[in-house]
Protein backbone atom coordinates (compact mmCIF):
# COMPACT_ATOMS: atom_id res chain seq x y z
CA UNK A 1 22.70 64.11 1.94
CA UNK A 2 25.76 66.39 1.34
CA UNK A 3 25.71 69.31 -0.37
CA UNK A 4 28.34 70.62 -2.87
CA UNK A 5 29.98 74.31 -1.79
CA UNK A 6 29.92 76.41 -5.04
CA UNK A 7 32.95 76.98 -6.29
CA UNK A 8 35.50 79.82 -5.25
CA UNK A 9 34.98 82.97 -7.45
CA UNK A 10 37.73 85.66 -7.13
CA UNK A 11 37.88 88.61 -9.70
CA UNK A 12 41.09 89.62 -7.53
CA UNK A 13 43.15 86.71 -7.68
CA UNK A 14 42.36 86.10 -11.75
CA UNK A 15 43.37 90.30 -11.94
CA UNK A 16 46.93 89.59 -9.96
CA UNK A 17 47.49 86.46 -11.81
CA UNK A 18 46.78 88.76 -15.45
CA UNK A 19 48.65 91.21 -14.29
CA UNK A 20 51.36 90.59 -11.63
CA UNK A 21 52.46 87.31 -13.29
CA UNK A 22 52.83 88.62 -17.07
CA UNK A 23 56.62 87.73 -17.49
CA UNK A 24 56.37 84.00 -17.06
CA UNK A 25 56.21 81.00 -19.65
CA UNK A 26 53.42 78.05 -20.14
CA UNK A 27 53.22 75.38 -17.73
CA UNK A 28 53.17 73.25 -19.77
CA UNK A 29 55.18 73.12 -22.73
CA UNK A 30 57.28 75.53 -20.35
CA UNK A 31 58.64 77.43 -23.91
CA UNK A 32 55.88 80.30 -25.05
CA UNK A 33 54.75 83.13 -22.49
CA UNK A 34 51.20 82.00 -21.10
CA UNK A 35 48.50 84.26 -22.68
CA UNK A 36 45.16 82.10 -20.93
CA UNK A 37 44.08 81.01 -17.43
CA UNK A 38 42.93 77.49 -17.67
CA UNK A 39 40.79 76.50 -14.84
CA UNK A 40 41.07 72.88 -13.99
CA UNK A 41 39.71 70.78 -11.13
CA UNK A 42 36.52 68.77 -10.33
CA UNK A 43 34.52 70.65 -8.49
CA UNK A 44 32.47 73.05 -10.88
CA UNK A 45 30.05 70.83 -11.34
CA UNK A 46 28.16 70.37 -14.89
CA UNK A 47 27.71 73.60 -17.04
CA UNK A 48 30.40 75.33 -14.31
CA UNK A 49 34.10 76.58 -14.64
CA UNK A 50 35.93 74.69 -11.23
CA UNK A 51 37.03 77.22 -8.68
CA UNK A 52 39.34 80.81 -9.60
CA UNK A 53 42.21 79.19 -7.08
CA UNK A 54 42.36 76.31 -9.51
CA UNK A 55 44.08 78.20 -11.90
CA UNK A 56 47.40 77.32 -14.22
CA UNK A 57 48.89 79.78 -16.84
CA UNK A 58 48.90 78.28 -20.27
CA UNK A 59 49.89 79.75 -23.80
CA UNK A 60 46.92 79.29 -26.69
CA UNK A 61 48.69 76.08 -28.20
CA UNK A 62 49.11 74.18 -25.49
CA UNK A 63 45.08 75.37 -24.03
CA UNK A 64 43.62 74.53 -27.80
CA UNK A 65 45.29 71.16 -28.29
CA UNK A 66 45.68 69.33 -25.24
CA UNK A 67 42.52 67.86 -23.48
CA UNK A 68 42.62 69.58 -19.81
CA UNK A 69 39.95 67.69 -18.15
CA UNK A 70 41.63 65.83 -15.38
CA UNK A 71 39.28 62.47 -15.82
CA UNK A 72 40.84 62.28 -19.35
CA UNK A 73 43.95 62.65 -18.09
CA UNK A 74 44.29 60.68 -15.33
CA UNK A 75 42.88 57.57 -18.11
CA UNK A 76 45.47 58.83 -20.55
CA UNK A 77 47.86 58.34 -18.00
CA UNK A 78 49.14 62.03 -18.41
CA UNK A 79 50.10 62.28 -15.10
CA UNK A 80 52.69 65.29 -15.13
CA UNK A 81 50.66 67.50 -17.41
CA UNK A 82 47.79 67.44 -13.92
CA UNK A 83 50.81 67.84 -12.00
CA UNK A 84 52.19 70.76 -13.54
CA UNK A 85 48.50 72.30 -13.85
CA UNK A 86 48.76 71.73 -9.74
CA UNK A 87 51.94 73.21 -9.35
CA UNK A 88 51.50 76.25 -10.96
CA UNK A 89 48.40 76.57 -9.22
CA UNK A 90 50.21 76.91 -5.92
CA UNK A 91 52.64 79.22 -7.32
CA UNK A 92 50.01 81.73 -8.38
CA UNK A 93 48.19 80.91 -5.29
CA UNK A 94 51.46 81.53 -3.09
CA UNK A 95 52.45 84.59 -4.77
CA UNK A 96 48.69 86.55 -4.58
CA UNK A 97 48.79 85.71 -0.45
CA UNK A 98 52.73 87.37 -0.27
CA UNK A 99 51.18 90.26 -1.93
CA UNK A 100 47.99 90.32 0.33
CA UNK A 101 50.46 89.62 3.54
CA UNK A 102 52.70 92.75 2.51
CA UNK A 103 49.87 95.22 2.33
CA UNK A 104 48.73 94.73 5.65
């Protein structure tokens, strides 16, 4: 049959996010600076964080209270919390391959 890749692992792209992206608020209550990486997605598989580029910033309130898996949310119908998890994603994504770009 088909086999699952693992997922992505990259100590580099967690260290920019901690470090280069400090100075920027929760995604989702978009009020208290972010203090955690919440890893989201669906392919980690059981027992397994999902991949590093699946990433969204998130202050300790918001990562404590709110169910983040995205089967729960999707049922809950919590559409835009996903959405924003995606977003920020890309941002963080975006931002760590500018960097990479301007050092070659």
């Amino acid at each position: 049959m088909f086999s699952k890749s693992p997922p992505l692992r990259s100590k580099k792209l967690l260290r920019f996010a901690h470090d280069e992206l400090r100075d920027t608020v929760c995604c989702i209550c978009q009020e208290a600076p972010w203090t955690e990486l919440h890893h989201f997605g669906d392919d980690g598989g059981r027992g397994l964080k999902p991949s590093d580029n699946e990433v969204a910033r998130v202050c300790k309130a918001c990562h404590m209270t709110l169910d983040h898996k995205r089967r729960a949310l999707v049922r809950r119908g919590e559409h835009e919390v996903l959405e924003a998890f995606q977003n920020d994603a890309l941002k963080i994504n975006r931002a760590y391959i500018e960097q990479l770009e301007a050092k070659r």
